[in-house]
C-alpha atoms as a PDB file:
ATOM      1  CA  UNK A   1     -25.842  -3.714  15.840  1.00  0.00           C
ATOM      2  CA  UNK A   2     -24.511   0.084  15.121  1.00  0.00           C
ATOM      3  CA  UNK A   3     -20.310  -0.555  14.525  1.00  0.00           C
ATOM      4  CA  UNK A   4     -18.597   2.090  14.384  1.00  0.00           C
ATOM      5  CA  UNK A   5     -17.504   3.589  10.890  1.00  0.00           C
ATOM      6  CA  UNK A   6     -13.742   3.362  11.923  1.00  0.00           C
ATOM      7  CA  UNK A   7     -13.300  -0.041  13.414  1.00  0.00           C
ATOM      8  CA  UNK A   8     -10.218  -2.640  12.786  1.00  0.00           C
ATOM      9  CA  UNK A   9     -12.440  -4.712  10.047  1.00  0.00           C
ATOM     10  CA  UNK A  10     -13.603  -1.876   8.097  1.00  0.00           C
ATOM     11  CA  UNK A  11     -10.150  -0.100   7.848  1.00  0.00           C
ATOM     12  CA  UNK A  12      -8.002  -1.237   5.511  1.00  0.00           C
ATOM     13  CA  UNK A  13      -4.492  -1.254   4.149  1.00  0.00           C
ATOM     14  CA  UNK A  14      -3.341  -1.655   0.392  1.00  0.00           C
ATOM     15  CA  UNK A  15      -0.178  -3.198  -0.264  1.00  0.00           C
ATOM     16  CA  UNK A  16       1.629  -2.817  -4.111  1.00  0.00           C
ATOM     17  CA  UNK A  17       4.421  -5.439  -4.332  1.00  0.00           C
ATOM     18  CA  UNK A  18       6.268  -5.196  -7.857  1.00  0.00           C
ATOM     19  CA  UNK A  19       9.279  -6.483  -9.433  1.00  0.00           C
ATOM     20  CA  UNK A  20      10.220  -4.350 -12.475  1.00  0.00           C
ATOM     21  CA  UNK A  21      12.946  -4.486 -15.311  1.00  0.00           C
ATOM     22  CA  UNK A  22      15.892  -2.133 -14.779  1.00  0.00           C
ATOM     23  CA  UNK A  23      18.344  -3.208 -17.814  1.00  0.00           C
ATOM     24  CA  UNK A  24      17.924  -0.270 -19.940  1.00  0.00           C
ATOM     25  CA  UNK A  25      17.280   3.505 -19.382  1.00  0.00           C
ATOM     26  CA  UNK A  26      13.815   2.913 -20.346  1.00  0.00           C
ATOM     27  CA  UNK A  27      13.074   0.672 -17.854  1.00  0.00           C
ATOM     28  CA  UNK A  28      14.123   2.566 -15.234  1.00  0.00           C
ATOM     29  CA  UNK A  29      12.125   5.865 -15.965  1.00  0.00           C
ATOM     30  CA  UNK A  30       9.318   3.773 -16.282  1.00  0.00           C
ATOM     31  CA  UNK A  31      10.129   2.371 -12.753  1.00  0.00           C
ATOM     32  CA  UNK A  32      10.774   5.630 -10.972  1.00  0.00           C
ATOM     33  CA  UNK A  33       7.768   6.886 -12.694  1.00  0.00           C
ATOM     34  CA  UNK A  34       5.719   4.386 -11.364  1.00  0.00           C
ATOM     35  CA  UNK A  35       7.291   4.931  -7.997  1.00  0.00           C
ATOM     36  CA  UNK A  36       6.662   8.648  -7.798  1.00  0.00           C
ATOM     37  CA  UNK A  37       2.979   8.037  -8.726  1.00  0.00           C
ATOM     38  CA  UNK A  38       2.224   5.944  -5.956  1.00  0.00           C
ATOM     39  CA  UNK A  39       4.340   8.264  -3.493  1.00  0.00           C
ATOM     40  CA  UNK A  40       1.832  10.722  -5.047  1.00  0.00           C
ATOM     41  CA  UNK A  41      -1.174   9.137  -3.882  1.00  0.00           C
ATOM     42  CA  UNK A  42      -0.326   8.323  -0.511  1.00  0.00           C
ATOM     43  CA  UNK A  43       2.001   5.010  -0.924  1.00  0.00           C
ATOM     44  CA  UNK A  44       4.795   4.556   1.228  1.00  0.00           C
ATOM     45  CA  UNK A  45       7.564   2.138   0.960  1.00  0.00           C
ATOM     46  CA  UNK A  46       7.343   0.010   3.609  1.00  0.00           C
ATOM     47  CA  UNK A  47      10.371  -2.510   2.024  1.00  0.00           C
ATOM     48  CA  UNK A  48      11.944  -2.027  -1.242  1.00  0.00           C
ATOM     49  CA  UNK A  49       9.253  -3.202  -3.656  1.00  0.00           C
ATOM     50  CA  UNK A  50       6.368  -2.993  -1.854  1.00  0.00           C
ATOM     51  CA  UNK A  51       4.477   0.020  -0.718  1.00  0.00           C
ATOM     52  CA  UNK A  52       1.408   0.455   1.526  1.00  0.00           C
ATOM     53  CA  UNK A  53      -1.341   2.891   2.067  1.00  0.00           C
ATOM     54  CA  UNK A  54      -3.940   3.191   4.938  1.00  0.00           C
ATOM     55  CA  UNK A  55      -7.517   3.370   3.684  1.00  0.00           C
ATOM     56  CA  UNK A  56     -10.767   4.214   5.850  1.00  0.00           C
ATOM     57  CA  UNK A  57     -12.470   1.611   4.147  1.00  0.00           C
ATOM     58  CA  UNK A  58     -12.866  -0.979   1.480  1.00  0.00           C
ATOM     59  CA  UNK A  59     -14.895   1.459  -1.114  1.00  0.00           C
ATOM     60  CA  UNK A  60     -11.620   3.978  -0.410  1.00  0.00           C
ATOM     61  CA  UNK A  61      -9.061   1.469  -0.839  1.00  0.00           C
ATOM     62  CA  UNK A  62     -10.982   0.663  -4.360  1.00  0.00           C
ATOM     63  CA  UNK A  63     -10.108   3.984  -5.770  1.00  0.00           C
ATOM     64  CA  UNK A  64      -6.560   3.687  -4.756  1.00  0.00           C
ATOM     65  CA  UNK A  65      -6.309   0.491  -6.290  1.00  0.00           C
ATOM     66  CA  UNK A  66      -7.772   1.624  -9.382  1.00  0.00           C
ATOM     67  CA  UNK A  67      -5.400   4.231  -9.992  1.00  0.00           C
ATOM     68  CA  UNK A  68      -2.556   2.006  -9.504  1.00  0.00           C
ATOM     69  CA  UNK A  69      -3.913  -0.339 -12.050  1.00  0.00           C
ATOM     70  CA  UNK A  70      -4.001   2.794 -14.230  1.00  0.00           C
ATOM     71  CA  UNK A  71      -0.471   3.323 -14.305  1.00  0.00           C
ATOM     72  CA  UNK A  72       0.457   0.189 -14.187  1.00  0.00           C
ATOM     73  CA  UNK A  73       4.151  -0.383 -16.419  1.00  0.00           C
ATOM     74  CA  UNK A  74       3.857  -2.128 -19.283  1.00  0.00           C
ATOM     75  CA  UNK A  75       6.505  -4.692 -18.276  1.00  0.00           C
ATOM     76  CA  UNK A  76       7.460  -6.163 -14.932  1.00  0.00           C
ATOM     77  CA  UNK A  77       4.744  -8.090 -12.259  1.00  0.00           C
ATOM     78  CA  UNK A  78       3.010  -5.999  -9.805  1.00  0.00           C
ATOM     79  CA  UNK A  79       0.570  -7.873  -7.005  1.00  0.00           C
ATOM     80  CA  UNK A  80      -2.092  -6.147  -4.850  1.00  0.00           C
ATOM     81  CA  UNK A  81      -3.446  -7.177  -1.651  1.00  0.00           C
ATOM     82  CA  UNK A  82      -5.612  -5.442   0.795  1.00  0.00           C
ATOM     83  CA  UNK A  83      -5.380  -6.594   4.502  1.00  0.00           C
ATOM     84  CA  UNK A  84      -8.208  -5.256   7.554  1.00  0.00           C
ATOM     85  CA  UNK A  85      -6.314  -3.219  10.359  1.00  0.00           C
ATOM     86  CA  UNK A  86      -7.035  -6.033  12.328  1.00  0.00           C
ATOM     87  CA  UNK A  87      -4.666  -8.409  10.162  1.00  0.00           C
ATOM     88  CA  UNK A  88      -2.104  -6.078   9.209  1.00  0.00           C
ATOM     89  CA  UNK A  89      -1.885  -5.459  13.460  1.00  0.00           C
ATOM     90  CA  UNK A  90      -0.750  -8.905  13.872  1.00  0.00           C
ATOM     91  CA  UNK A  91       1.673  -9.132  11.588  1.00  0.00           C
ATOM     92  CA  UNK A  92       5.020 -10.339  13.455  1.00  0.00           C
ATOM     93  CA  UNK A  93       7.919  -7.684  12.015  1.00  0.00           C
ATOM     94  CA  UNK A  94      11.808  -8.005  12.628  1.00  0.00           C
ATOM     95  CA  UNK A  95      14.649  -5.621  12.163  1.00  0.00           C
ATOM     96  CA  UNK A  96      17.422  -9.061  12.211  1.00  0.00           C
ATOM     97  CA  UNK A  97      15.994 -10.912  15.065  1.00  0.00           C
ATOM     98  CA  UNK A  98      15.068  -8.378  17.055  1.00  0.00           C
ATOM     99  CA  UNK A  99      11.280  -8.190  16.926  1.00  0.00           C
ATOM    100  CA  UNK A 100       9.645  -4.649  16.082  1.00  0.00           C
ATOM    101  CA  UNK A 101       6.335  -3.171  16.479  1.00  0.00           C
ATOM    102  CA  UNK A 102       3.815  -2.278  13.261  1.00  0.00           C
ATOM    103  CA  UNK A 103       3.445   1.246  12.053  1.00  0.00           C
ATOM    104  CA  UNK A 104       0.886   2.916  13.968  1.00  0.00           C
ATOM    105  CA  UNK A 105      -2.075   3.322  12.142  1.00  0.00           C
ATOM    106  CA  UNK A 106      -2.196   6.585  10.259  1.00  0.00           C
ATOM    107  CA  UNK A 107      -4.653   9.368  11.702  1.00  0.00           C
ATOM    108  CA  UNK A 108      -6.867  10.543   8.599  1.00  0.00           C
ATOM    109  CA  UNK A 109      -8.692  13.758   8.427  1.00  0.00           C
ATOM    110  CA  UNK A 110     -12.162  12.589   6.910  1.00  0.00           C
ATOM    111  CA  UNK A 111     -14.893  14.768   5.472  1.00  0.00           C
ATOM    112  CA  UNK A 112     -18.306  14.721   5.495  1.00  0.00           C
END
């Protein structure tokens, strides 16, 4: 069977969900930093706390996560979870109760 390169089970989308300390000064350059670093690579916020990015496929959303892990705080708890297109499509979103659609998927330049 040829399947195309870009299909809804190949692309996939990270999601970074933390929960870090911000008591002290400290902790909250360490958050921001954090932050900006992801915002850096491509993250967006998508609710406060957890950010997304939209990978072409499994072996590119492996990178991503691996540069997360490197700057990863040293306190607080920070999941990762990576979702096909296909799942993160039917995911059921609402803005109250008013039901809203899912970010388009995002259009990627890719080089060969």
């Amino acid at each position: 069977m040829n399947f195309s390169r870009l299909n809804a089970y190949r692309i996939m989308w990270v999601f970074v969900m933390y929960d870090l300390p911000t008591e002290t000064k400290t902790d909250r350059k360490h958050a921001a930093k954090f932050r900006k670093l992801m915002l850096a690579d491509g993250f967006a916020m998508f609710q406060f706390s957890l950010y997304i990015r939209h990978c072409s496929s499994r072996e590119n959303a492996d990178v991503h996560i691996r540069r997360v892990k490197k700057v990863l705080p040293t306190k607080g708890n920070v999941g990762i979870i990576c979702l096909t297109d296909k799942q993160f499509g039917m995911m059921e979103l609402f803005r109250g109760a008013e039901s809203v659609a899912t970010p388009n998927t995002v259009q990627q330049l890719e080089l060969f």
